[in-house]
PDB file of N, CA and C in Angstrom:
ATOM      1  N   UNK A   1       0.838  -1.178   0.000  1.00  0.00           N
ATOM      2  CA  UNK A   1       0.000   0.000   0.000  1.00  0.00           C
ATOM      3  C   UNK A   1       0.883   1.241   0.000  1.00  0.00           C
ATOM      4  N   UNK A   2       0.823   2.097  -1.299  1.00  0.00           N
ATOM      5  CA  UNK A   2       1.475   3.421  -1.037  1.00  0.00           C
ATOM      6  C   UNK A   2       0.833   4.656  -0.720  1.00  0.00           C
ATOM      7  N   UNK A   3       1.588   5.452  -0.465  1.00  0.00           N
ATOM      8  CA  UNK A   3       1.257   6.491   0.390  1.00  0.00           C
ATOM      9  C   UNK A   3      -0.088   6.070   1.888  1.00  0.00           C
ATOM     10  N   UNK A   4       0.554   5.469   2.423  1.00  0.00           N
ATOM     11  CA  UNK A   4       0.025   5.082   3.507  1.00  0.00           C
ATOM     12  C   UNK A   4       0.496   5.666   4.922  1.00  0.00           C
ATOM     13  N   UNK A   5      -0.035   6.840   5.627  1.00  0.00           N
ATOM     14  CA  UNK A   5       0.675   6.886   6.937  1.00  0.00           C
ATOM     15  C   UNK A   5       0.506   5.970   7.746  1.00  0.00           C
ATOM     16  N   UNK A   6       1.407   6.166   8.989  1.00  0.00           N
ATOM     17  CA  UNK A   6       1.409   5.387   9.611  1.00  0.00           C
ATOM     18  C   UNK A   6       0.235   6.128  10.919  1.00  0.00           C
ATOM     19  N   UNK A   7      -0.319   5.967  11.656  1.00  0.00           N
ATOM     20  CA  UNK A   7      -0.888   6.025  12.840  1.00  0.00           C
ATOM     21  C   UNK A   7      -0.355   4.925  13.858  1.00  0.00           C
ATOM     22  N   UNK A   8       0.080   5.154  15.235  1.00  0.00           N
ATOM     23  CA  UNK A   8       0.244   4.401  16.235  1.00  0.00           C
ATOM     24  C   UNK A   8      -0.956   3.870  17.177  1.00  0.00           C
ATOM     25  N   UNK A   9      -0.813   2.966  17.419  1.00  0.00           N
ATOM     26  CA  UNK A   9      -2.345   2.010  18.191  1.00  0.00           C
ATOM     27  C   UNK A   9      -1.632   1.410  19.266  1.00  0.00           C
ATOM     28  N   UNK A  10      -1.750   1.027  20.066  1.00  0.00           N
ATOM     29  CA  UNK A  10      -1.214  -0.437  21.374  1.00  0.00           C
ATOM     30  C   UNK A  10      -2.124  -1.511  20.437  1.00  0.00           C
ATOM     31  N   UNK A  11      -0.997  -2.675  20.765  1.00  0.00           N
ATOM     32  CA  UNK A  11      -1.350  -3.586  20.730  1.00  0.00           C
ATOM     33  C   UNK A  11      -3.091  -4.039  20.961  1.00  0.00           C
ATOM     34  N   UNK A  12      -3.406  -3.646  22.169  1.00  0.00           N
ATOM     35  CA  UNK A  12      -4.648  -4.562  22.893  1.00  0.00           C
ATOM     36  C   UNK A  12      -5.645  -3.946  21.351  1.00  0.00           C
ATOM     37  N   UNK A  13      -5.723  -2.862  20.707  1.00  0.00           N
ATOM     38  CA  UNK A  13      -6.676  -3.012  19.665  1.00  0.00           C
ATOM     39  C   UNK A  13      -6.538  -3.404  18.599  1.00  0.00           C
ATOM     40  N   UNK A  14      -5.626  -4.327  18.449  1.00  0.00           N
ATOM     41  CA  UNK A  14      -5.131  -4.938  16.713  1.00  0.00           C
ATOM     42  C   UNK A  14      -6.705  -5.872  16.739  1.00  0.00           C
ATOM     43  N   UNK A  15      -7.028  -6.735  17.438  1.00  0.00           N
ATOM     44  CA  UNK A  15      -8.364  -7.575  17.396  1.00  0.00           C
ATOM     45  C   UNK A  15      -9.574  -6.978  16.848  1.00  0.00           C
ATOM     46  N   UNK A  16      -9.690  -5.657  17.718  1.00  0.00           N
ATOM     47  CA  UNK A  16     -10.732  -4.886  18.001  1.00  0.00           C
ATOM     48  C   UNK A  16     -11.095  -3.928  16.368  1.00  0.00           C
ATOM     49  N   UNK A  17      -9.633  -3.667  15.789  1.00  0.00           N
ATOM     50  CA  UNK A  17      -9.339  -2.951  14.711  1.00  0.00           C
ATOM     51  C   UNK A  17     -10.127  -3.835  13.368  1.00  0.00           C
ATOM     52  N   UNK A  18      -9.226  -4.884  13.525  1.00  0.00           N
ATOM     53  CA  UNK A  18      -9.385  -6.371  11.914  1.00  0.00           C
ATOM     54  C   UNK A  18     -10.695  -6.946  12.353  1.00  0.00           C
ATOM     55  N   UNK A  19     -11.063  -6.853  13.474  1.00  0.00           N
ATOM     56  CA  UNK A  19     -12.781  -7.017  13.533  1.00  0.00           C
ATOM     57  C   UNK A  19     -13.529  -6.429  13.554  1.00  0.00           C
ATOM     58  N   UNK A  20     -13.229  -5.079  12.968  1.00  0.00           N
ATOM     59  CA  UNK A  20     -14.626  -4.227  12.626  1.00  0.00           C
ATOM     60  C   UNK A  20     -14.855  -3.217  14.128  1.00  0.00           C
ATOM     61  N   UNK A  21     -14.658  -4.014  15.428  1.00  0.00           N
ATOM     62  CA  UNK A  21     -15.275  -3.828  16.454  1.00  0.00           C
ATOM     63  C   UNK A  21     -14.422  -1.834  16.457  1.00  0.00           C
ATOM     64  N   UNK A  22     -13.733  -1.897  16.460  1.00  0.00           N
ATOM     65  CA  UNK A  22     -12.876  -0.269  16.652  1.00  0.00           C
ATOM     66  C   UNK A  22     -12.425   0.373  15.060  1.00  0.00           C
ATOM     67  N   UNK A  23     -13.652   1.444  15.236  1.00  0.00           N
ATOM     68  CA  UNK A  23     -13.581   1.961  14.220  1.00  0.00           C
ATOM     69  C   UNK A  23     -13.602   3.668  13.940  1.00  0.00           C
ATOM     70  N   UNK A  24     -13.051   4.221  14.992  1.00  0.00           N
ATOM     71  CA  UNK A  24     -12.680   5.522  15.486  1.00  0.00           C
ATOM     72  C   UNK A  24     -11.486   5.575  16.428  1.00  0.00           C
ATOM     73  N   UNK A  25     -10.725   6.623  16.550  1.00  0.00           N
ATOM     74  CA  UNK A  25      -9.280   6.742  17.400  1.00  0.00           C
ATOM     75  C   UNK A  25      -9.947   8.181  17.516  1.00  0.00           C
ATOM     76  N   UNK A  26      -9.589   8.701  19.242  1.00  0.00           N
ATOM     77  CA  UNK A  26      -9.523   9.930  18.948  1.00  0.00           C
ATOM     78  C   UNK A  26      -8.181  10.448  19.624  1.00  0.00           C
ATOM     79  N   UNK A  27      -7.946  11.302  19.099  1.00  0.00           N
ATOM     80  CA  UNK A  27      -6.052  11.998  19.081  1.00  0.00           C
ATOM     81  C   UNK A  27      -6.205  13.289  19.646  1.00  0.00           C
ATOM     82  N   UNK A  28      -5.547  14.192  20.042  1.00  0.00           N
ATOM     83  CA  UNK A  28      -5.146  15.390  20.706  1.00  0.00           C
ATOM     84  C   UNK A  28      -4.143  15.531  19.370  1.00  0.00           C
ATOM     85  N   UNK A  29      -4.222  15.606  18.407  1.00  0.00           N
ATOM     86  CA  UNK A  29      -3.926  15.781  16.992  1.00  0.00           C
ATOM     87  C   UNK A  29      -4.253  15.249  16.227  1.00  0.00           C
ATOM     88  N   UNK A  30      -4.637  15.967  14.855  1.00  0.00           N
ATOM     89  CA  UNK A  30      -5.085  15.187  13.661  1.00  0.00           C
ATOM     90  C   UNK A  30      -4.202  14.830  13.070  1.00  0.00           C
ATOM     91  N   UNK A  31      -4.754  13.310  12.444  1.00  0.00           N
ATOM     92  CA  UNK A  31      -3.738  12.121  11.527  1.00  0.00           C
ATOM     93  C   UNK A  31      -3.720  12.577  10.200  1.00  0.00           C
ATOM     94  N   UNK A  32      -5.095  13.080  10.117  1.00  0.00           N
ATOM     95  CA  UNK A  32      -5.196  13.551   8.356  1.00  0.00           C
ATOM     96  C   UNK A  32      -6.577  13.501   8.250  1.00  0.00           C
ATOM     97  N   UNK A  33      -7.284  13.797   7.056  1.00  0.00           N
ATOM     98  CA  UNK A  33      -9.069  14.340   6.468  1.00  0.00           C
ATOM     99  C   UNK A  33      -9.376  12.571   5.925  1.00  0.00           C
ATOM    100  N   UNK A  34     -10.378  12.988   6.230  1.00  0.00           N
ATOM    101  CA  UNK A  34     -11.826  11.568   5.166  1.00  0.00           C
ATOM    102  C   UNK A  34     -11.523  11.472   4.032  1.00  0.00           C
ATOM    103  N   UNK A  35     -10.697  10.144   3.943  1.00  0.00           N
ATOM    104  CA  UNK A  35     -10.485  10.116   2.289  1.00  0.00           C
ATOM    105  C   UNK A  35      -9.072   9.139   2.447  1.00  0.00           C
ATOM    106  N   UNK A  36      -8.556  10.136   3.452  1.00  0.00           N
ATOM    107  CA  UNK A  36      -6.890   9.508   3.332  1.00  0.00           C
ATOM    108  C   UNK A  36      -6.708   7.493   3.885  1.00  0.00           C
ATOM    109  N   UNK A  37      -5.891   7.137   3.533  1.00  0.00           N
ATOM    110  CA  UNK A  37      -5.551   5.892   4.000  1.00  0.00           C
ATOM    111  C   UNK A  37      -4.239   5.727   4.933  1.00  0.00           C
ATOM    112  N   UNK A  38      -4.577   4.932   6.142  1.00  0.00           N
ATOM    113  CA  UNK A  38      -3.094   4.211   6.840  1.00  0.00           C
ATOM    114  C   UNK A  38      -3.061   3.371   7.105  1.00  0.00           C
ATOM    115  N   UNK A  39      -1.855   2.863   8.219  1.00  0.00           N
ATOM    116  CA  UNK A  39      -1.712   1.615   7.920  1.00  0.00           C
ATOM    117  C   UNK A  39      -1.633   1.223   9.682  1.00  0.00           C
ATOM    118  N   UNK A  40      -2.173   0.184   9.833  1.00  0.00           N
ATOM    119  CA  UNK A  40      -2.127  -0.303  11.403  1.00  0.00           C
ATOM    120  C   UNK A  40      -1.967  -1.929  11.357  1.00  0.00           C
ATOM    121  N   UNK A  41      -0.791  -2.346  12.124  1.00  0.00           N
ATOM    122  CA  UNK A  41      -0.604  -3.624  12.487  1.00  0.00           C
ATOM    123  C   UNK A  41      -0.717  -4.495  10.702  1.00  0.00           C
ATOM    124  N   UNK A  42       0.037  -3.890   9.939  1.00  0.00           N
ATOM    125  CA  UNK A  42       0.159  -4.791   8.923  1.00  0.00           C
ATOM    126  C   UNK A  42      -1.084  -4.516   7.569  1.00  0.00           C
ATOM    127  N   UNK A  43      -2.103  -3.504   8.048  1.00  0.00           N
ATOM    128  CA  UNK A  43      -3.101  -3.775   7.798  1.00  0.00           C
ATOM    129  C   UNK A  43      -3.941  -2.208   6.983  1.00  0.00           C
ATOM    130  N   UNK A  44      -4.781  -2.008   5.981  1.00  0.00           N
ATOM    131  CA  UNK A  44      -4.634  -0.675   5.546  1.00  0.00           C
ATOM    132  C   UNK A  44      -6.506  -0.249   5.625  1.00  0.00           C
ATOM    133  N   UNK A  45      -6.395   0.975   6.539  1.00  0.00           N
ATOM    134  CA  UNK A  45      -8.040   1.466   6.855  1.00  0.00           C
ATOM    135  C   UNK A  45      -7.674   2.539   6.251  1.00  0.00           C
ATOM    136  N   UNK A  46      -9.325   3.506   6.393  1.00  0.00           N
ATOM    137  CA  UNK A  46      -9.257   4.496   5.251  1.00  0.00           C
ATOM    138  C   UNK A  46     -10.269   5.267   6.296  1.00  0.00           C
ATOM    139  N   UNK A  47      -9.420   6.682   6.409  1.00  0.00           N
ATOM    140  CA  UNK A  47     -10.130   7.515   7.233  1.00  0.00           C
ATOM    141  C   UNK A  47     -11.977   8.407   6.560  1.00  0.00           C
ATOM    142  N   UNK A  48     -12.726   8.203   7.316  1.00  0.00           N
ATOM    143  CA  UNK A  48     -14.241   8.040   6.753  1.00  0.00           C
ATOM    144  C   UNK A  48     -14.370   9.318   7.085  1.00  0.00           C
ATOM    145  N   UNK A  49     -13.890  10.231   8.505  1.00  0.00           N
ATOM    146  CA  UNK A  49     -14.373  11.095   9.157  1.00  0.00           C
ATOM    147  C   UNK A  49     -13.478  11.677   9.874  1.00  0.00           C
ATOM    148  N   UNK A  50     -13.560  12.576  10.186  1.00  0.00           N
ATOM    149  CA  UNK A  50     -12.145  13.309  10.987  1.00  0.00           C
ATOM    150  C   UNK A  50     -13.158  14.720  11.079  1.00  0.00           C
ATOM    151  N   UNK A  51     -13.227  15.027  12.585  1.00  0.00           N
ATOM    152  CA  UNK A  51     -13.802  16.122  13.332  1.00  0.00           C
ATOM    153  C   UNK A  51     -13.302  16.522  14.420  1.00  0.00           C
ATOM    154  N   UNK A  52     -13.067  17.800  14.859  1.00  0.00           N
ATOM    155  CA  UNK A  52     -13.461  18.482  16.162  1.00  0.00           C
ATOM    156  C   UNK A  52     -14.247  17.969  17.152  1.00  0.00           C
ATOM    157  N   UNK A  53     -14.025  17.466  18.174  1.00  0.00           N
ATOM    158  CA  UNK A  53     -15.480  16.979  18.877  1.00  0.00           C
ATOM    159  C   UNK A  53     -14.890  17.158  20.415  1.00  0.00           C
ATOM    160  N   UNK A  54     -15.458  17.469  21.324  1.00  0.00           N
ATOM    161  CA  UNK A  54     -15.587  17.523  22.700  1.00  0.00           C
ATOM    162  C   UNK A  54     -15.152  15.947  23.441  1.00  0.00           C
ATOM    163  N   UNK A  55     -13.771  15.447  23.910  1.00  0.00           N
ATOM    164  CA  UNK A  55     -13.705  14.575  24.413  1.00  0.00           C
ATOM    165  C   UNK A  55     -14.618  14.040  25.304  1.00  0.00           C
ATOM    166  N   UNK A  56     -15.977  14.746  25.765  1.00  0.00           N
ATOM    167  CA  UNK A  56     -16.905  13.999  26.548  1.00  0.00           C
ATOM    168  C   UNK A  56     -17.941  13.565  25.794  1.00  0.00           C
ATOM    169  N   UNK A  57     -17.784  14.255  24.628  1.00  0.00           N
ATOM    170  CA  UNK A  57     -18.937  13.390  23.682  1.00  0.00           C
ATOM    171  C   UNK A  57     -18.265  12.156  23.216  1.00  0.00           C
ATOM    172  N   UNK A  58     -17.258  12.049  22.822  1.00  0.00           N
ATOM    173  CA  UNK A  58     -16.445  10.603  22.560  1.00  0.00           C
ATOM    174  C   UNK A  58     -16.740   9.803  23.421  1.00  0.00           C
ATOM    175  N   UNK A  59     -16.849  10.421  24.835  1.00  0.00           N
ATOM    176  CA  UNK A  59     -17.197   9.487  25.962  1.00  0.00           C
ATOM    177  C   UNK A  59     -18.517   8.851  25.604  1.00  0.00           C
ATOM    178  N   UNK A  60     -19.589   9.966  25.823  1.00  0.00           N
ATOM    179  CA  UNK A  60     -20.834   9.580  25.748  1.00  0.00           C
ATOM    180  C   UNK A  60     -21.135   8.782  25.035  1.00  0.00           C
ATOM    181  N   UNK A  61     -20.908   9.314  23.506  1.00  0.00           N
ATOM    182  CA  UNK A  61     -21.581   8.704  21.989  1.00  0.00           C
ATOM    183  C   UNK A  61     -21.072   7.753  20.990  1.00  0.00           C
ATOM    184  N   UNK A  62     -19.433   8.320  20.942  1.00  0.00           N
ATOM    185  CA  UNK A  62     -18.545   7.010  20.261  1.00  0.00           C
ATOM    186  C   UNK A  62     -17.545   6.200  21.255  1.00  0.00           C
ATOM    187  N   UNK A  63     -17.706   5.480  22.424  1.00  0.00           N
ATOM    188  CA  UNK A  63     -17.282   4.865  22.886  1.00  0.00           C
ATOM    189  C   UNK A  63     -17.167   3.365  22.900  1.00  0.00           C
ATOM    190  N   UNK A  64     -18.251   3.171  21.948  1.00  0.00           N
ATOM    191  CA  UNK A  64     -18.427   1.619  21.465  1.00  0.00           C
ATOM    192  C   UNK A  64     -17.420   1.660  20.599  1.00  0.00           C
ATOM    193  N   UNK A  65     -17.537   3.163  19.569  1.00  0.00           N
ATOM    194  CA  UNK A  65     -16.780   2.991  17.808  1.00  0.00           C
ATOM    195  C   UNK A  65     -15.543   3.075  18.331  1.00  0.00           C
ATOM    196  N   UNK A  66     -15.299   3.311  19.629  1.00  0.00           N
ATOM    197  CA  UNK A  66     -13.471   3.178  19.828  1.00  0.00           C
ATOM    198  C   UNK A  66     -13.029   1.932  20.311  1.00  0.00           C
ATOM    199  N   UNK A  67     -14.392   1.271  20.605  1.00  0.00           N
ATOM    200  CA  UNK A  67     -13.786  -0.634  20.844  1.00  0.00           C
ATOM    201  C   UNK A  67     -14.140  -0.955  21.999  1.00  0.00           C
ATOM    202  N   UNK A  68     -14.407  -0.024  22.748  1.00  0.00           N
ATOM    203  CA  UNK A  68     -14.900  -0.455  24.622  1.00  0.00           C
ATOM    204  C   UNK A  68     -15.916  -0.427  24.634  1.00  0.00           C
ATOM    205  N   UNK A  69     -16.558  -1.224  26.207  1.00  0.00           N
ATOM    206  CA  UNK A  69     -18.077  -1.760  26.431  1.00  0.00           C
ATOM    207  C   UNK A  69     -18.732  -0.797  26.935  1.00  0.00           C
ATOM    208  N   UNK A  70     -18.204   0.484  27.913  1.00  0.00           N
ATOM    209  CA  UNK A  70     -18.356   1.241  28.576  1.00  0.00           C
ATOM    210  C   UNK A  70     -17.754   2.600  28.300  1.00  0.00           C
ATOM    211  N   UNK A  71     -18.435   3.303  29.003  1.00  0.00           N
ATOM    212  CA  UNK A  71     -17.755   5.000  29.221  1.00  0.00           C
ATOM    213  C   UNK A  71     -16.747   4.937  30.252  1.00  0.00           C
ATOM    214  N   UNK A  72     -16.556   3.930  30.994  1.00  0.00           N
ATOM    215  CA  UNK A  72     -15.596   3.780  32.342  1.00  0.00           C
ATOM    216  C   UNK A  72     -14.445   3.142  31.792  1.00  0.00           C
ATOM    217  N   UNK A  73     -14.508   2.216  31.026  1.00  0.00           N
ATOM    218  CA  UNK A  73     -13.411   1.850  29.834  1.00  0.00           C
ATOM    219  C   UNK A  73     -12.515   2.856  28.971  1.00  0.00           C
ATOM    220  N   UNK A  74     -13.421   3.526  28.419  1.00  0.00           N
ATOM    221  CA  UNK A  74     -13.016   4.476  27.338  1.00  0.00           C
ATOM    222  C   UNK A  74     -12.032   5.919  28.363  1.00  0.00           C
ATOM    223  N   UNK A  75     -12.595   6.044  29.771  1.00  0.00           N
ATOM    224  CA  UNK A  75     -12.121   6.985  30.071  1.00  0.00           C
ATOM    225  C   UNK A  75     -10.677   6.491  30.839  1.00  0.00           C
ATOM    226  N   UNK A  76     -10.391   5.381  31.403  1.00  0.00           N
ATOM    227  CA  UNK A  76      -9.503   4.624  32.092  1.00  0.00           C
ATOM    228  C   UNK A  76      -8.255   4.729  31.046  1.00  0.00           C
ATOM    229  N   UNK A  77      -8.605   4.160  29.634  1.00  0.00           N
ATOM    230  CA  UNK A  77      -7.686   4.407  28.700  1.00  0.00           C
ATOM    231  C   UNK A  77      -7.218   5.786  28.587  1.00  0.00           C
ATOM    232  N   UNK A  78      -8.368   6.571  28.321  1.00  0.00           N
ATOM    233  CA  UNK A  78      -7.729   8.017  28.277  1.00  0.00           C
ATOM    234  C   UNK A  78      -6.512   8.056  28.947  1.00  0.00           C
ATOM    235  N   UNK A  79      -6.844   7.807  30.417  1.00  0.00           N
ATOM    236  CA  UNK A  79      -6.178   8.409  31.430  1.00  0.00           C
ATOM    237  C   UNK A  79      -5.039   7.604  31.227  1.00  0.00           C
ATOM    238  N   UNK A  80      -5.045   6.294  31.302  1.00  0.00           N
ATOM    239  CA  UNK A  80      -3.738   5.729  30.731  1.00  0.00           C
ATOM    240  C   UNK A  80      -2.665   6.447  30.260  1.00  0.00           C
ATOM    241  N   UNK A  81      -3.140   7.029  28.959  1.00  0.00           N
ATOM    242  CA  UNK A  81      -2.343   6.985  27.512  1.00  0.00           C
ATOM    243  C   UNK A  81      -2.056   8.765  27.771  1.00  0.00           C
ATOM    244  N   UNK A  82      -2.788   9.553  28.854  1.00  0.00           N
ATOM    245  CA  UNK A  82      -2.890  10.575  29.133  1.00  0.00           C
ATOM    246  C   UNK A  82      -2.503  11.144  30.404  1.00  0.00           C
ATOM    247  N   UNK A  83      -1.240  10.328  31.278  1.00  0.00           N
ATOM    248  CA  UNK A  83      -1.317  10.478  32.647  1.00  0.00           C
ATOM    249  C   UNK A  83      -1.423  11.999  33.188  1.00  0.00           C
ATOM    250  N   UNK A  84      -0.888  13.278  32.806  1.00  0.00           N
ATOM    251  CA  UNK A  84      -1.024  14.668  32.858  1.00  0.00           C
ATOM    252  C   UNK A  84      -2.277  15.103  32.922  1.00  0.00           C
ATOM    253  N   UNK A  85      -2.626  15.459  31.709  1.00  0.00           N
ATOM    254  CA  UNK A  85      -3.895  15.759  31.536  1.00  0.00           C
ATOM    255  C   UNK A  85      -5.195  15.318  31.796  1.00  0.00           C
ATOM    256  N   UNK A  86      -5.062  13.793  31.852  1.00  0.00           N
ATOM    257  CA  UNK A  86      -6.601  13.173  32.241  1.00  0.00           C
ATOM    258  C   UNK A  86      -7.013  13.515  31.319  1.00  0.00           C
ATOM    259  N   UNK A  87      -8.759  12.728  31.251  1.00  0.00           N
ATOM    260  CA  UNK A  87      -9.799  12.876  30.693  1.00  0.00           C
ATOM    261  C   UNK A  87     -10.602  14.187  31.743  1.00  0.00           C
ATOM    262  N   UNK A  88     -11.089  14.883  30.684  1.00  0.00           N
ATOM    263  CA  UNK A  88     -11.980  16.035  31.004  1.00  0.00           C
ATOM    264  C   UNK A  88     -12.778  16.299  30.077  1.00  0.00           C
ATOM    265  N   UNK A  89     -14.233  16.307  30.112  1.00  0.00           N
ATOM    266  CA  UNK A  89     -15.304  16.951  29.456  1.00  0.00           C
ATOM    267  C   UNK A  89     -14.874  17.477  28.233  1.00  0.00           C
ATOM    268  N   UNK A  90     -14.661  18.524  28.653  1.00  0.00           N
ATOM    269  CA  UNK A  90     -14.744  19.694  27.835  1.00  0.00           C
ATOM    270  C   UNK A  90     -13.499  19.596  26.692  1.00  0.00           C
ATOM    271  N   UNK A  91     -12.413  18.863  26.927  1.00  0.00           N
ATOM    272  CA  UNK A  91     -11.138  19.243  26.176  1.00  0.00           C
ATOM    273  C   UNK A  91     -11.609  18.600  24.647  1.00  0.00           C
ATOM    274  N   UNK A  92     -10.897  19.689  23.845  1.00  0.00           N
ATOM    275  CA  UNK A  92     -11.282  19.623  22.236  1.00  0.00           C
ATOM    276  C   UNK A  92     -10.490  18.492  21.396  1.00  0.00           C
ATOM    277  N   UNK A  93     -10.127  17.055  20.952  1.00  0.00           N
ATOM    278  CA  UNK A  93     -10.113  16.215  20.110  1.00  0.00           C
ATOM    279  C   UNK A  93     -10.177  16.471  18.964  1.00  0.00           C
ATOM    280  N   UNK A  94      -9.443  15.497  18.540  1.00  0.00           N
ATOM    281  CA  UNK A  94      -9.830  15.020  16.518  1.00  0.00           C
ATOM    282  C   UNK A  94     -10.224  13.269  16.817  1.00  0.00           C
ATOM    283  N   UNK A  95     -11.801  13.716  16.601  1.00  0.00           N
ATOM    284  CA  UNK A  95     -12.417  12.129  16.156  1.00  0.00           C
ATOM    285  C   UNK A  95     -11.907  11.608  15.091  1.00  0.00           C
ATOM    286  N   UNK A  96     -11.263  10.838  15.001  1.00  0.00           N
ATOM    287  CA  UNK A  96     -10.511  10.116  13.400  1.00  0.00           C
ATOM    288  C   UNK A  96     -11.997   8.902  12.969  1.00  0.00           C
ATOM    289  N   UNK A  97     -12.710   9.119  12.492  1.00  0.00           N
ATOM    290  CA  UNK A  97     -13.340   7.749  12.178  1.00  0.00           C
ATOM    291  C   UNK A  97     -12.917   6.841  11.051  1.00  0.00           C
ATOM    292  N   UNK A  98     -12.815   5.756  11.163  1.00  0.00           N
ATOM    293  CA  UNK A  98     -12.284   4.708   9.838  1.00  0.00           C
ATOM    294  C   UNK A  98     -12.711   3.365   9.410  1.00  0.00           C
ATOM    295  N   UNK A  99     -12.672   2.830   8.414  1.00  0.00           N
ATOM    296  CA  UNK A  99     -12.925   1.207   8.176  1.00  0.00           C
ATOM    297  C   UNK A  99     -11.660   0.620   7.662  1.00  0.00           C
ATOM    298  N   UNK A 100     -11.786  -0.613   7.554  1.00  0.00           N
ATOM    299  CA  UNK A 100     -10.722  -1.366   6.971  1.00  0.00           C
ATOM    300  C   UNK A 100     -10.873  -1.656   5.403  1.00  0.00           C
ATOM    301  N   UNK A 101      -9.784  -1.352   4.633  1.00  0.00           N
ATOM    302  CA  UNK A 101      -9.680  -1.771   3.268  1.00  0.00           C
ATOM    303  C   UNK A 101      -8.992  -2.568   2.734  1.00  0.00           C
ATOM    304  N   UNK A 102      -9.063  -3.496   2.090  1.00  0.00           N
ATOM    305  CA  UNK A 102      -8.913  -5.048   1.722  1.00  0.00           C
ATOM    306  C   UNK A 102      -7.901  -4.859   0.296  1.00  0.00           C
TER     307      UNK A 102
END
């Protein structure tokens, strides 16, 4: 696959990714616009959607499309991957939404 960026993931969502189940990342920077293609774990998705959105609506509304069962999931990771800052309401995101292309 050319011109493919790369985006970084952990491991625990390569499953979640090639099964459909995680199909949004959201970043404290944008990867790139709806249209573009990258590449994760071997594998090439194609960005559908890319927005501005309120990290508590990610909580609320796309927390399934990021692969978790819960809003208590989705925010635990935050905080993970975010030890400084935490998860907070209000802070402004890039929803990346994507599918996989074959």
């Amino acid at each position: 696959m050319s011109e493919c960026r790369i985006i970084p993931f952990m491991e625990e969502f390569e499953e979640r990714m090639l099964s459909g189940q995680k199909t949004a990342t959201t970043r404290t920077k944008k990867y790139g616009n709806g249209g573009d293609l990258f590449c994760a774990f071997g594998h090439g998705f194609q960005l559908t959607k890319v927005n501005k959105v309120y990290l508590g609506d990610v909580c609320s509304v796309f927390y399934q499309q990021e692969g978790f069962n819960n809003q208590s999931e989705f925010r635990e990771c935050w905080n993970k991957l975010h030890p400084r800052k935490k998860y907070h309401f209000s802070t402004i995101v890039w929803l990346h939404q994507f599918k996989r292309v074959v």
